[in-house]
N, C-alpha and C. Protein backbone atom coordinates (compact mmCIF):
# COMPACT_ATOMS: atom_id res chain seq x y z
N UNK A 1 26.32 56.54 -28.64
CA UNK A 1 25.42 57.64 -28.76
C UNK A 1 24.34 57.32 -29.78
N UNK A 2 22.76 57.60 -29.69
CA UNK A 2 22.27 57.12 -30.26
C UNK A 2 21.50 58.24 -31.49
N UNK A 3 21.20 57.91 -32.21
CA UNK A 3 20.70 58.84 -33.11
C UNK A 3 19.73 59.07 -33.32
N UNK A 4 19.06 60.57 -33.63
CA UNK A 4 18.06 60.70 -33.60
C UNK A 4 17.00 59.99 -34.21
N UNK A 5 17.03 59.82 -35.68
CA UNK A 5 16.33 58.87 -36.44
C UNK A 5 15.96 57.06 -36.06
N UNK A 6 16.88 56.77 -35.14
CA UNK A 6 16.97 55.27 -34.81
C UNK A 6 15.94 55.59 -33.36
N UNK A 7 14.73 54.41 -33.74
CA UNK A 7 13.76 54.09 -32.72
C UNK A 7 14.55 53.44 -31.70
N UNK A 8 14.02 53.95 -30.23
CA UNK A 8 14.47 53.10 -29.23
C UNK A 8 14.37 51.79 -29.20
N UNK A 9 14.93 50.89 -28.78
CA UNK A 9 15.18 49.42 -28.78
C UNK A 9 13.88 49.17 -27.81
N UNK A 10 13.44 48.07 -28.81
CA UNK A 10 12.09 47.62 -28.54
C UNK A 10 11.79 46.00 -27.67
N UNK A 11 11.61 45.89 -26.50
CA UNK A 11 11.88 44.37 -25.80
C UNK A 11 11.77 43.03 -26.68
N UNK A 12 12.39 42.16 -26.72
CA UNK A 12 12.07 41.12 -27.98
C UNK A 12 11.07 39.99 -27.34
N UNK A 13 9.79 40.23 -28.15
CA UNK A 13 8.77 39.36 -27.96
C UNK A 13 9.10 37.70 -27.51
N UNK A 14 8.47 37.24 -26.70
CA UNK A 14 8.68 36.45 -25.67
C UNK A 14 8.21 35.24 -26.49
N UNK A 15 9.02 34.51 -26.62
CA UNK A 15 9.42 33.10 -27.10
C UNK A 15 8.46 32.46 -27.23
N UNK A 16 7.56 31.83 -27.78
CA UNK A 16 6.35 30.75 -28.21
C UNK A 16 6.73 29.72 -28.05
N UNK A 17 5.69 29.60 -26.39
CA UNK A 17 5.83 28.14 -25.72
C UNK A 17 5.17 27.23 -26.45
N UNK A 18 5.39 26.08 -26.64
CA UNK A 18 4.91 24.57 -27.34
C UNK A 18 4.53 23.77 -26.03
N UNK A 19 3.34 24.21 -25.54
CA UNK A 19 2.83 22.90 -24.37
C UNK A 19 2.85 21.60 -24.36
N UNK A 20 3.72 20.91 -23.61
CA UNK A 20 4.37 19.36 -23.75
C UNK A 20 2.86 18.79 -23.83
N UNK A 21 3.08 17.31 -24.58
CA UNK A 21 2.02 16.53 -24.84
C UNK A 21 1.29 16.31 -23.65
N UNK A 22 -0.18 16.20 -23.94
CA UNK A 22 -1.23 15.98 -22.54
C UNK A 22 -0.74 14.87 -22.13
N UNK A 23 -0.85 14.46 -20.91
CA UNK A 23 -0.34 12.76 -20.55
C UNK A 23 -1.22 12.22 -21.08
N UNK A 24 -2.46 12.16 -21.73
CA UNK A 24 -3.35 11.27 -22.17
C UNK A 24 -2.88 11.03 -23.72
N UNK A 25 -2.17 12.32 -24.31
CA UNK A 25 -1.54 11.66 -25.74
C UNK A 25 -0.47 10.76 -24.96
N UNK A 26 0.27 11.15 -24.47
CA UNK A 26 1.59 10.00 -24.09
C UNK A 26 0.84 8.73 -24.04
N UNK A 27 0.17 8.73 -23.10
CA UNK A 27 -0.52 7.08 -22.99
C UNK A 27 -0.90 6.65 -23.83
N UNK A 28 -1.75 7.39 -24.43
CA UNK A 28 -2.12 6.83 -25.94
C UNK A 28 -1.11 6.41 -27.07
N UNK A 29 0.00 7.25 -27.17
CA UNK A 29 0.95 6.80 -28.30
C UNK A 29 0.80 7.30 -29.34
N UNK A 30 0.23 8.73 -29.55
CA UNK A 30 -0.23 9.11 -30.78
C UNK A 30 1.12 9.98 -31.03
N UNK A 31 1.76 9.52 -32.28
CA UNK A 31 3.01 9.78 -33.18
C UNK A 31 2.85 9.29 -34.27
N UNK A 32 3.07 10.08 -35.41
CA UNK A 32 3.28 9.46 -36.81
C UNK A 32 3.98 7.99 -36.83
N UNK A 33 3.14 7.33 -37.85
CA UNK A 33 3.99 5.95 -37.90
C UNK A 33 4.36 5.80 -38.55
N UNK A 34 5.19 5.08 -39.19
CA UNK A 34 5.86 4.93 -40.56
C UNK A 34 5.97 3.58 -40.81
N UNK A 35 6.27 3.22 -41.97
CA UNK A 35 6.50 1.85 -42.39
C UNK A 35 6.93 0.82 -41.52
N UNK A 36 6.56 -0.68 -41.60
CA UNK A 36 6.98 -1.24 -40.15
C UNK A 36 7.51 -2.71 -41.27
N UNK A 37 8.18 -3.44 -40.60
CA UNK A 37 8.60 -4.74 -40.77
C UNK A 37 8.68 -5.34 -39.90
N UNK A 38 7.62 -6.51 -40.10
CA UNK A 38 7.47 -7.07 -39.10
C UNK A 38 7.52 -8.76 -39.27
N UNK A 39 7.76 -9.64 -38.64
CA UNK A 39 8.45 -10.70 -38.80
C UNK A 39 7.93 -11.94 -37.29
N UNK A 40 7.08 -13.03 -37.67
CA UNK A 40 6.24 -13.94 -36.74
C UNK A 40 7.92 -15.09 -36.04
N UNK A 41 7.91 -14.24 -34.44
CA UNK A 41 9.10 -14.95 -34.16
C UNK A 41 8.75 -16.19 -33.27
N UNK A 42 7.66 -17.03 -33.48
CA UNK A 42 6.87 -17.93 -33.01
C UNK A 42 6.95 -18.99 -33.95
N UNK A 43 6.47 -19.22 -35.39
CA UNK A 43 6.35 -20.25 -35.70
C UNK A 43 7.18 -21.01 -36.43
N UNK A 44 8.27 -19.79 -36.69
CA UNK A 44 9.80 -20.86 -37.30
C UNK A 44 9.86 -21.80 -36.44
N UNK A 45 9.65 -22.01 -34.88
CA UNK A 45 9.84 -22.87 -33.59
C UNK A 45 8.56 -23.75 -33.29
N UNK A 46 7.64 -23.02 -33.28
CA UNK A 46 6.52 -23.87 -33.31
C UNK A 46 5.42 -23.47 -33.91
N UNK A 47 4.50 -24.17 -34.48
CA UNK A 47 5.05 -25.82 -34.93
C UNK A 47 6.51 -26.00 -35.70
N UNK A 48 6.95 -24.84 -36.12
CA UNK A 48 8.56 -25.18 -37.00
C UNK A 48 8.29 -25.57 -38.69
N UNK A 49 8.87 -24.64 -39.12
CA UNK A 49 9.13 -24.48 -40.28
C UNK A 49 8.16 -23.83 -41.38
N UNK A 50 7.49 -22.69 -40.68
CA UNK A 50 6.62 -21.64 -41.03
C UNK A 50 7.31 -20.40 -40.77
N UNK A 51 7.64 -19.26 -42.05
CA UNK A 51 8.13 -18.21 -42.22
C UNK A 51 7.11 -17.28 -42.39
N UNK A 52 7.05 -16.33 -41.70
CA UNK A 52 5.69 -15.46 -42.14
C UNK A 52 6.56 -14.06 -41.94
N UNK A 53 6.39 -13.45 -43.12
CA UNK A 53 7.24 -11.80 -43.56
C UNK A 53 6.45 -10.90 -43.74
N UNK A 54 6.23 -9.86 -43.17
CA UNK A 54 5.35 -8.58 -43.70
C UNK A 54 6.09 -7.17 -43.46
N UNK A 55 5.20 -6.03 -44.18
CA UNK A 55 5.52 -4.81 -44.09
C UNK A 55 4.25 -4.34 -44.20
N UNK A 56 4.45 -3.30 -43.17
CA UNK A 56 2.77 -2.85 -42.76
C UNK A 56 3.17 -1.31 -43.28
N UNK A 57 2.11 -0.60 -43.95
CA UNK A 57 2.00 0.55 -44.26
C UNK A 57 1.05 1.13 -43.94
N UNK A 58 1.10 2.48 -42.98
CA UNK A 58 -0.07 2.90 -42.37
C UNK A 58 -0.87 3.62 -43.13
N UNK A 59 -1.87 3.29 -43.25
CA UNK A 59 -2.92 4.33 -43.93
C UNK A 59 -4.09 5.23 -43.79
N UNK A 60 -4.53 4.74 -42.26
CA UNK A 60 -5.64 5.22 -41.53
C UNK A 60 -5.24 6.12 -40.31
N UNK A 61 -5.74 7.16 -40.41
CA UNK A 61 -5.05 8.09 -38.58
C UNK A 61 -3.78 7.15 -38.60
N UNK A 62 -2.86 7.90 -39.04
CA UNK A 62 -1.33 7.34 -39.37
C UNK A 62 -0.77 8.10 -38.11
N UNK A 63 -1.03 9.33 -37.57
CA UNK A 63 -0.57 10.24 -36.23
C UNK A 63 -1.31 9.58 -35.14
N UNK A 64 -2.18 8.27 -35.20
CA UNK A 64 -3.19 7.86 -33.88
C UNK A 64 -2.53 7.06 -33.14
N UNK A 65 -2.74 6.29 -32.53
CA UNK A 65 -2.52 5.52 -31.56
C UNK A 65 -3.77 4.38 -32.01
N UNK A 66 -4.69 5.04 -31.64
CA UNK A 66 -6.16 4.45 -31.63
C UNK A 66 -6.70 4.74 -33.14
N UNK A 67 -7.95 3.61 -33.44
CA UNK A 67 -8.48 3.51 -35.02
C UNK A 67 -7.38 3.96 -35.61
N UNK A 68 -6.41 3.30 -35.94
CA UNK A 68 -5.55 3.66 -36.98
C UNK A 68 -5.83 2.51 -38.14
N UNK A 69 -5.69 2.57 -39.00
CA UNK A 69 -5.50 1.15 -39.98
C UNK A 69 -4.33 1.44 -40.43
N UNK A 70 -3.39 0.06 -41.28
CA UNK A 70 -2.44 -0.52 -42.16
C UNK A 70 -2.96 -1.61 -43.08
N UNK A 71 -1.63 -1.21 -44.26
CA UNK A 71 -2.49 -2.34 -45.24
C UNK A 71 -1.10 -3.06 -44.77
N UNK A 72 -1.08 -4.54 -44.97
CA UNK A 72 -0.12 -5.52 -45.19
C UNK A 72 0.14 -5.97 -46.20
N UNK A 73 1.63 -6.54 -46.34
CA UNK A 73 2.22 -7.07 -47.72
C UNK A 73 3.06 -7.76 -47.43
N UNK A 74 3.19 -8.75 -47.97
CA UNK A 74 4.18 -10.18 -47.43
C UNK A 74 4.61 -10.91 -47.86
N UNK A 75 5.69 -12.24 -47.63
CA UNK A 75 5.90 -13.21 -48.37
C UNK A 75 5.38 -14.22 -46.87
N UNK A 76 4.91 -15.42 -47.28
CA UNK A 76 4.74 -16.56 -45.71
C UNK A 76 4.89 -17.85 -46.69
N UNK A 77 5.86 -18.68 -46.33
CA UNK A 77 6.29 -20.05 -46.41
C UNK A 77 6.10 -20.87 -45.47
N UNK A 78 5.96 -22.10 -45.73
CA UNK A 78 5.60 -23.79 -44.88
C UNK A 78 6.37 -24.39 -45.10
N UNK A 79 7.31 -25.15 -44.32
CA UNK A 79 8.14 -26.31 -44.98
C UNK A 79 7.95 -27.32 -44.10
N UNK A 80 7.49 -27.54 -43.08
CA UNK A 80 7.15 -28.43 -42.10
C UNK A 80 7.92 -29.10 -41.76
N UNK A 81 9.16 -28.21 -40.82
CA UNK A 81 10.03 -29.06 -39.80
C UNK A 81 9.81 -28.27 -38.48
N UNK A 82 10.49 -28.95 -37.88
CA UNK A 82 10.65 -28.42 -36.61
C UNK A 82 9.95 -29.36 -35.46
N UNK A 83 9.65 -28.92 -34.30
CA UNK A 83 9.30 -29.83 -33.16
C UNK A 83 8.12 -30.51 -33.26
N UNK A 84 7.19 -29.51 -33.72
CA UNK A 84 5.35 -30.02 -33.96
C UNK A 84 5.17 -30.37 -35.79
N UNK A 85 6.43 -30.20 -35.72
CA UNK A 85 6.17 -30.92 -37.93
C UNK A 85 4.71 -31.67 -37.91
N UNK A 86 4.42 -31.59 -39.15
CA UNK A 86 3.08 -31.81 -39.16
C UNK A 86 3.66 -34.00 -40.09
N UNK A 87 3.33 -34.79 -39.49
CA UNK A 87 4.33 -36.19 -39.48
C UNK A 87 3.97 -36.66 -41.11
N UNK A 88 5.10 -37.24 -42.29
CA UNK A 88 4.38 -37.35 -43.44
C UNK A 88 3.52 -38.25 -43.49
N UNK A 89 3.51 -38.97 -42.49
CA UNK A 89 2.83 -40.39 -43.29
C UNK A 89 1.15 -39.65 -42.65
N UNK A 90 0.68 -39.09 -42.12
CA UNK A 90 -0.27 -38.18 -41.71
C UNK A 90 -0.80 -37.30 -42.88
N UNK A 91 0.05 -36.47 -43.00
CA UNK A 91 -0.11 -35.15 -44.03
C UNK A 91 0.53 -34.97 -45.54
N UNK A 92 1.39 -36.40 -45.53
CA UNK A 92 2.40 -36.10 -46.55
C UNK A 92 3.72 -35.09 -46.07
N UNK A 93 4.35 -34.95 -47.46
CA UNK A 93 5.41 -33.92 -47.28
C UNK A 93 4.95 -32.60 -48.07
N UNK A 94 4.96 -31.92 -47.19
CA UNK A 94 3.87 -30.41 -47.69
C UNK A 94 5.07 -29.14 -47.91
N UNK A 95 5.51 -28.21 -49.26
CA UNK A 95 5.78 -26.97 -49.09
C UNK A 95 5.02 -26.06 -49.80
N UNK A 96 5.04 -25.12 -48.70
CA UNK A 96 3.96 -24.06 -49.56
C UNK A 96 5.02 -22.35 -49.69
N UNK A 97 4.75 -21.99 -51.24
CA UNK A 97 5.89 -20.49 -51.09
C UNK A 97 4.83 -19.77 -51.85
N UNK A 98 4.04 -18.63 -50.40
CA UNK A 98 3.11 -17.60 -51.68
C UNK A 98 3.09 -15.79 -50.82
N UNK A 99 2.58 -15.30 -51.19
CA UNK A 99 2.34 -13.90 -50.72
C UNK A 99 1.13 -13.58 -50.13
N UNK A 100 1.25 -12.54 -49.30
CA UNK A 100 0.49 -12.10 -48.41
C UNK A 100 -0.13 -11.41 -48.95
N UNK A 101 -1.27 -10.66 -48.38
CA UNK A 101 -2.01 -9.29 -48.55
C UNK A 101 -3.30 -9.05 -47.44
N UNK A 102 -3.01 -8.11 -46.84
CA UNK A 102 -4.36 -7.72 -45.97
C UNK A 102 -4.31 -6.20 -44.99
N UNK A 103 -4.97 -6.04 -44.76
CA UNK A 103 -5.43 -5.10 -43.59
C UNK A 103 -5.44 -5.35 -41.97
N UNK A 104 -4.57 -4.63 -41.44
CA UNK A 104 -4.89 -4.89 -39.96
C UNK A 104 -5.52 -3.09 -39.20
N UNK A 105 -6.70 -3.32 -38.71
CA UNK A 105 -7.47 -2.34 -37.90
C UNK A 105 -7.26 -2.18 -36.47
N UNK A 106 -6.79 -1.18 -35.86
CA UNK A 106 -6.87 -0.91 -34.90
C UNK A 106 -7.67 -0.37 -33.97
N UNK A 107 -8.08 -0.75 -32.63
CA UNK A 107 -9.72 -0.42 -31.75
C UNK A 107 -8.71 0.75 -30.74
N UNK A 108 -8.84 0.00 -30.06
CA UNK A 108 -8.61 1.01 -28.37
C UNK A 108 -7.18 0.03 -27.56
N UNK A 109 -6.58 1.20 -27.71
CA UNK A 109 -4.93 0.71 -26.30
C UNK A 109 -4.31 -0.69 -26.65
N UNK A 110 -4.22 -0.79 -27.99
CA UNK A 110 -3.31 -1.90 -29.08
C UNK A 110 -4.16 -3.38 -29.13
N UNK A 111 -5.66 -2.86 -29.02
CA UNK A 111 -6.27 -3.60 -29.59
C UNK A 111 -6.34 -3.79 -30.86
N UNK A 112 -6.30 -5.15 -31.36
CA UNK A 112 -6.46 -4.86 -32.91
C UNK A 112 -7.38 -6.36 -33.71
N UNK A 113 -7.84 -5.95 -34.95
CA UNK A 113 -8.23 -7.27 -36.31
C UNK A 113 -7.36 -7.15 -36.97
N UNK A 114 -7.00 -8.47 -37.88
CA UNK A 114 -6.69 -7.94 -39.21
C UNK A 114 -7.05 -9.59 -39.60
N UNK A 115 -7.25 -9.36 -41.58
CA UNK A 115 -7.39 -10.15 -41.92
C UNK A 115 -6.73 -10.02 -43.34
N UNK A 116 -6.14 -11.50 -43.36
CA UNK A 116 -5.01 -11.56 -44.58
C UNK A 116 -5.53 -12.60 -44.95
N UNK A 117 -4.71 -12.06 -46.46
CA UNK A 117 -4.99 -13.94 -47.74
C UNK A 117 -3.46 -14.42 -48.03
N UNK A 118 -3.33 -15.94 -47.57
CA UNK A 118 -2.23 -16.39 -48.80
C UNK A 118 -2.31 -16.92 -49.58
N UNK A 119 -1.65 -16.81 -50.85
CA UNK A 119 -1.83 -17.26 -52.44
C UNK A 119 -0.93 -17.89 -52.69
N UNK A 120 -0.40 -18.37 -52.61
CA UNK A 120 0.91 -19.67 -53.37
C UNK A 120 0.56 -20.70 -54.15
N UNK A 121 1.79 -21.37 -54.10
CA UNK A 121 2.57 -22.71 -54.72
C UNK A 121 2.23 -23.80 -53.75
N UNK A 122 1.68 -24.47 -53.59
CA UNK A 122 2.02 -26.15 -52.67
C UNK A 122 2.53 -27.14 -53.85
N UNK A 123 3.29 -27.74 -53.22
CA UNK A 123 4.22 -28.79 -53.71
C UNK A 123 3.51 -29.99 -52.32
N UNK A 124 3.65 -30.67 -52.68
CA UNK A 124 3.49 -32.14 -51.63
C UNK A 124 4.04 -33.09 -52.21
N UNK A 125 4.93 -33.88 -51.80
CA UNK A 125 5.35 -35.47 -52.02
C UNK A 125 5.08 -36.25 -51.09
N UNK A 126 4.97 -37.74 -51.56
CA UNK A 126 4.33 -38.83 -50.74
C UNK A 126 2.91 -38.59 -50.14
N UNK A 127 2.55 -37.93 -50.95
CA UNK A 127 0.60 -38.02 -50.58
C UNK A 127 0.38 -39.26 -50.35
N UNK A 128 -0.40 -38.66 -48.76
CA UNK A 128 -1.00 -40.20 -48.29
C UNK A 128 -1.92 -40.85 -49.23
N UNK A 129 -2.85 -40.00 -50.22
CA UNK A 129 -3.96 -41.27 -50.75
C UNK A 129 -3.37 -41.80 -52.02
N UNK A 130 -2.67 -41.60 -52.81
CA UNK A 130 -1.95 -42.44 -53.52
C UNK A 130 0.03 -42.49 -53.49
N UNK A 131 0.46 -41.84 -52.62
CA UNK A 131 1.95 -41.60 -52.52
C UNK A 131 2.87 -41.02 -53.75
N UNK A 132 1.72 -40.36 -54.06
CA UNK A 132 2.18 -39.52 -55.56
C UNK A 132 2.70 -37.96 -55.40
N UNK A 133 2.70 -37.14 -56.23
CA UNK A 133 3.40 -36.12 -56.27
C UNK A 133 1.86 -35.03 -56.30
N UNK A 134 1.96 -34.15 -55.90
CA UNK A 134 0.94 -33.00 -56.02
C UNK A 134 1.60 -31.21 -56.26
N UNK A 135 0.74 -30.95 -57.18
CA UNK A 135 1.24 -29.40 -57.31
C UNK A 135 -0.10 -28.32 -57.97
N UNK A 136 -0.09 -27.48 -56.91
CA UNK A 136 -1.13 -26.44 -57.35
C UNK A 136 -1.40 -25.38 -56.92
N UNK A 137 -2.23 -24.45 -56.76
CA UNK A 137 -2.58 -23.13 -56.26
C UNK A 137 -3.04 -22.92 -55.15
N UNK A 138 -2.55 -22.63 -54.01
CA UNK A 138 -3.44 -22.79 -53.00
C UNK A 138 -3.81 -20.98 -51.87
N UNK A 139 -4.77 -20.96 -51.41
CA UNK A 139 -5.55 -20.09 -50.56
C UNK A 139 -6.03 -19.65 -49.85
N UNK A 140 -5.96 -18.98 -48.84
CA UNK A 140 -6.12 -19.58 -46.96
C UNK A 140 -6.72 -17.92 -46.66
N UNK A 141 -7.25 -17.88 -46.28
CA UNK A 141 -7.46 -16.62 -45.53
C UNK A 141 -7.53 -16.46 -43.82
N UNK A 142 -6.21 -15.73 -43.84
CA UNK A 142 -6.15 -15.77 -42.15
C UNK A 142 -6.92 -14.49 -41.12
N UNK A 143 -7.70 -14.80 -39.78
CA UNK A 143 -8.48 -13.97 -39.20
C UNK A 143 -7.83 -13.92 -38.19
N UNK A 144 -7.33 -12.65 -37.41
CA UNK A 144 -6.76 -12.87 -35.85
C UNK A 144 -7.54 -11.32 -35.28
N UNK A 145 -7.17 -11.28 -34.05
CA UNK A 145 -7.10 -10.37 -33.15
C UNK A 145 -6.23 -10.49 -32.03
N UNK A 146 -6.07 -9.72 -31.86
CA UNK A 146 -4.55 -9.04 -30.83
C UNK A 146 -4.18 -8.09 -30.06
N UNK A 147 -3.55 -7.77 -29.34
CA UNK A 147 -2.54 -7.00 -28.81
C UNK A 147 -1.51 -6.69 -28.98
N UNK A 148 -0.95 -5.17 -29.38
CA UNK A 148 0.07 -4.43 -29.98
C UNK A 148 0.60 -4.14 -28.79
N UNK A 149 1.61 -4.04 -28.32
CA UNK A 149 2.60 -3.11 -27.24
C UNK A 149 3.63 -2.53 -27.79
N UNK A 150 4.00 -1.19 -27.75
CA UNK A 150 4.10 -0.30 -28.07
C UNK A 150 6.00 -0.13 -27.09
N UNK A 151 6.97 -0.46 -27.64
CA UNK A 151 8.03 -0.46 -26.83
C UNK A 151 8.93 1.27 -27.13
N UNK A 152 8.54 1.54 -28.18
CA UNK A 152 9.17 2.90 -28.42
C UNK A 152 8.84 3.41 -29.92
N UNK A 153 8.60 4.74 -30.38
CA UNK A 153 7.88 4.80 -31.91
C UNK A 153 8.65 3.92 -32.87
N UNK A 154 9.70 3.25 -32.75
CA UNK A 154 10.25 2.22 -33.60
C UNK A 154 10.43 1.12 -33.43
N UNK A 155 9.28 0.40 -32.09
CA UNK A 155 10.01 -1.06 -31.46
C UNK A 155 8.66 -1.56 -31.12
N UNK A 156 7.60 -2.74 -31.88
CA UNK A 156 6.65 -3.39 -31.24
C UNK A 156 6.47 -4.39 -31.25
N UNK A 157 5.59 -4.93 -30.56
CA UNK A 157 5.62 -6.25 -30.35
C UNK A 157 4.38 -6.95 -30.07
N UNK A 158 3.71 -7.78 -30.85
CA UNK A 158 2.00 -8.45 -30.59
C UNK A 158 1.84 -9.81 -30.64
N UNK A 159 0.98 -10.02 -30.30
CA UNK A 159 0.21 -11.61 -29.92
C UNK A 159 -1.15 -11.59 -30.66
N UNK A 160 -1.20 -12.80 -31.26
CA UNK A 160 -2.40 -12.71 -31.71
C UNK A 160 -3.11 -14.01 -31.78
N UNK A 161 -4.22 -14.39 -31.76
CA UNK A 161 -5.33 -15.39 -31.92
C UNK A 161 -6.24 -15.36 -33.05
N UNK A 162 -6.60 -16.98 -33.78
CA UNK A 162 -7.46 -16.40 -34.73
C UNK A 162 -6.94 -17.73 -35.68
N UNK A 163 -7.34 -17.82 -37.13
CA UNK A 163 -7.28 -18.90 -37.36
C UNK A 163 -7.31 -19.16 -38.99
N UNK A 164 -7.10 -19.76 -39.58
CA UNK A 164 -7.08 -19.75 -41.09
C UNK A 164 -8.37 -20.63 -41.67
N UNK A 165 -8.81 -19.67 -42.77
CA UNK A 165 -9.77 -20.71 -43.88
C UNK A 165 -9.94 -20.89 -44.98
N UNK A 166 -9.92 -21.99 -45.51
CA UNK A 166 -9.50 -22.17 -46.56
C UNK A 166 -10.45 -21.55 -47.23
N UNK A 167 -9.68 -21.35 -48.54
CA UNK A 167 -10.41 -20.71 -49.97
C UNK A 167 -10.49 -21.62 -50.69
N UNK A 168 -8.88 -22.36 -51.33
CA UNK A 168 -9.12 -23.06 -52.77
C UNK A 168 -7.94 -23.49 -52.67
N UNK A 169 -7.71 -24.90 -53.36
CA UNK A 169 -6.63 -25.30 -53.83
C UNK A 169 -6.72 -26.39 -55.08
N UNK A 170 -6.01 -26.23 -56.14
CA UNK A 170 -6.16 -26.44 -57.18
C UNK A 170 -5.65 -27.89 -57.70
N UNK A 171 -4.95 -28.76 -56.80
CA UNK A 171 -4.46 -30.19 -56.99
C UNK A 171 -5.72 -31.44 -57.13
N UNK A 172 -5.41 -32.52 -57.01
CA UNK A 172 -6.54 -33.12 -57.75
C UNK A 172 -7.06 -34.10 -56.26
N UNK A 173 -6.71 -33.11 -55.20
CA UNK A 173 -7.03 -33.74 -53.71
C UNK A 173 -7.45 -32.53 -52.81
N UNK A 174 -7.70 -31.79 -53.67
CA UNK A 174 -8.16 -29.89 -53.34
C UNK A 174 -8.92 -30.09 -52.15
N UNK A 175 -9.94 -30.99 -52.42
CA UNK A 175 -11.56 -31.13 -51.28
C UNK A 175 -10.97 -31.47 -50.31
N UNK A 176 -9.87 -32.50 -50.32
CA UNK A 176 -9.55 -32.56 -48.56
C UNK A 176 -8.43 -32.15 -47.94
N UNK A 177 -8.61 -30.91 -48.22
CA UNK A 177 -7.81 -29.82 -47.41
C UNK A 177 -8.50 -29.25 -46.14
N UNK A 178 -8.33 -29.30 -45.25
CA UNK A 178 -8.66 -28.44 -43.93
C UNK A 178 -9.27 -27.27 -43.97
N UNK A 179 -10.42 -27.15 -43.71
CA UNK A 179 -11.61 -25.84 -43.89
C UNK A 179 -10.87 -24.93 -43.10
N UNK A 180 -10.75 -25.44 -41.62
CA UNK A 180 -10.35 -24.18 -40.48
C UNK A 180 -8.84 -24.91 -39.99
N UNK A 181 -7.92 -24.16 -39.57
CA UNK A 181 -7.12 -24.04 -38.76
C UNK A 181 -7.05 -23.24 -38.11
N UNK A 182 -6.88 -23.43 -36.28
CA UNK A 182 -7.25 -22.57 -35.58
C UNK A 182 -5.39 -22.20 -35.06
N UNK A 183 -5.25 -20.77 -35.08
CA UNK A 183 -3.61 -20.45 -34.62
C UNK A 183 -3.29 -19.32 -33.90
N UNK A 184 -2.44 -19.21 -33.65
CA UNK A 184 -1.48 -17.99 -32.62
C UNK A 184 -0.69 -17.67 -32.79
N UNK A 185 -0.19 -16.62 -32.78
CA UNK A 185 1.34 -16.34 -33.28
C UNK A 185 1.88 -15.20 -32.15
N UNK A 186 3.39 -15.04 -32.45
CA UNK A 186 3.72 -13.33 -31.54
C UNK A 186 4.43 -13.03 -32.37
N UNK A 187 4.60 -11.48 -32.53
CA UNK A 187 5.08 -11.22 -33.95
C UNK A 187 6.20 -10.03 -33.20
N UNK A 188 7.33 -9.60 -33.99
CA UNK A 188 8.27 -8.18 -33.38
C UNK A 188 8.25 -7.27 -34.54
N UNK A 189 8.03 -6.29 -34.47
CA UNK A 189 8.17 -5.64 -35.40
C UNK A 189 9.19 -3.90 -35.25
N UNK A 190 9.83 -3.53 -36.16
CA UNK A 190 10.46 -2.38 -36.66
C UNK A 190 10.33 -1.45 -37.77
N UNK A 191 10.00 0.05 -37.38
CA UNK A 191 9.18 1.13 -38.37
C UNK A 191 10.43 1.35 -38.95
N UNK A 192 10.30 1.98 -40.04
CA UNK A 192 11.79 2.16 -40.81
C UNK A 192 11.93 3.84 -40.21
């Protein structure tokens, strides 16, 4: 029995629909991104015995798909083994252990630039011009462009082209170091 003072029961306002994403966001891929680690599963094999480590942090349209930017941060090592070793009596015996740093920009549908510096340590033994020992600072700045594919908001995977140039190296055979190296890599990467 209902009472006088108590208002009749009032219909309960109808649920607030959330319209599923346009198919043109789906295609696009626009989801927050988050931190990525990403890891070059190409050149430990070839040429062999190149480690290249990064963590990308998004900083630009971080919810985009498209024009997004990341800064990069890294460790990348050389030890020159593997199938395409670079041969000593050619190059010497070369290791290099330094850190990364750069920016990668994103265009349209996992197009992308980026351009990084490495800064290290080279060590060399058996230098071809006197078969002596070498140690110093060395500096490369790498340029690529690429393709990102997009396997799930936590799973990608790219190819890239593009090539390294030298900056500086500080041993007492600095000048004949290689201006350009031209390279490729494919890289996998995971957002935390």
């Amino acid at each position: 029995m209902a009472r006088a003072d108590t208002p009749a029961s009032e219909p309960a306002p109808p649920a607030e629909r959330v319209p599923p994403p346009s198919s043109i966001e789906t295609a696009a891929g626009d989801y927050e991104r988050t931190p990525a680690f990403e890891v070059n599963v190409l050149w430990p094999f070839f040429p062999g015995g190149l480690v290249d480590l990064k963590t990308l942090v998004p900083v630009v349209r971080t919810d985009r798909a498209d024009f997004r930017g990341e800064l990069i941060v890294g460790l990348h090592s050389d030890f020159s083994w593997g199938p395409v070793s670079r041969p000593v009596d050619k190059y010497g015996k070369v290791s290099i252990l330094g850190s990364k740093v750069g920016y990668r920009q994103f265009l349209l549908a996992g197009i992308h630039v980026d351009i990084s510096v490495n800064l290290g340590w080279r060590h060399e033994e058996k230098n071809i011009r006197d078969g002596g020992r070498l140690d110093g600072f060395v500096g490369r700045a790498w340029l690529f462009a690429g393709y990102q594919h997009e396997f799930s908001p936590k799973l990608y995977a790219n190819v890239r082209g593009g090539g390294g140039l030298h900056l500086f190296r500080t041993d007492r055979f600095g000048d004949t170091e290689r201006v350009f190296v031209p390279a490729g890599d494919v890289n996998l990467g995971v957002r935390f």
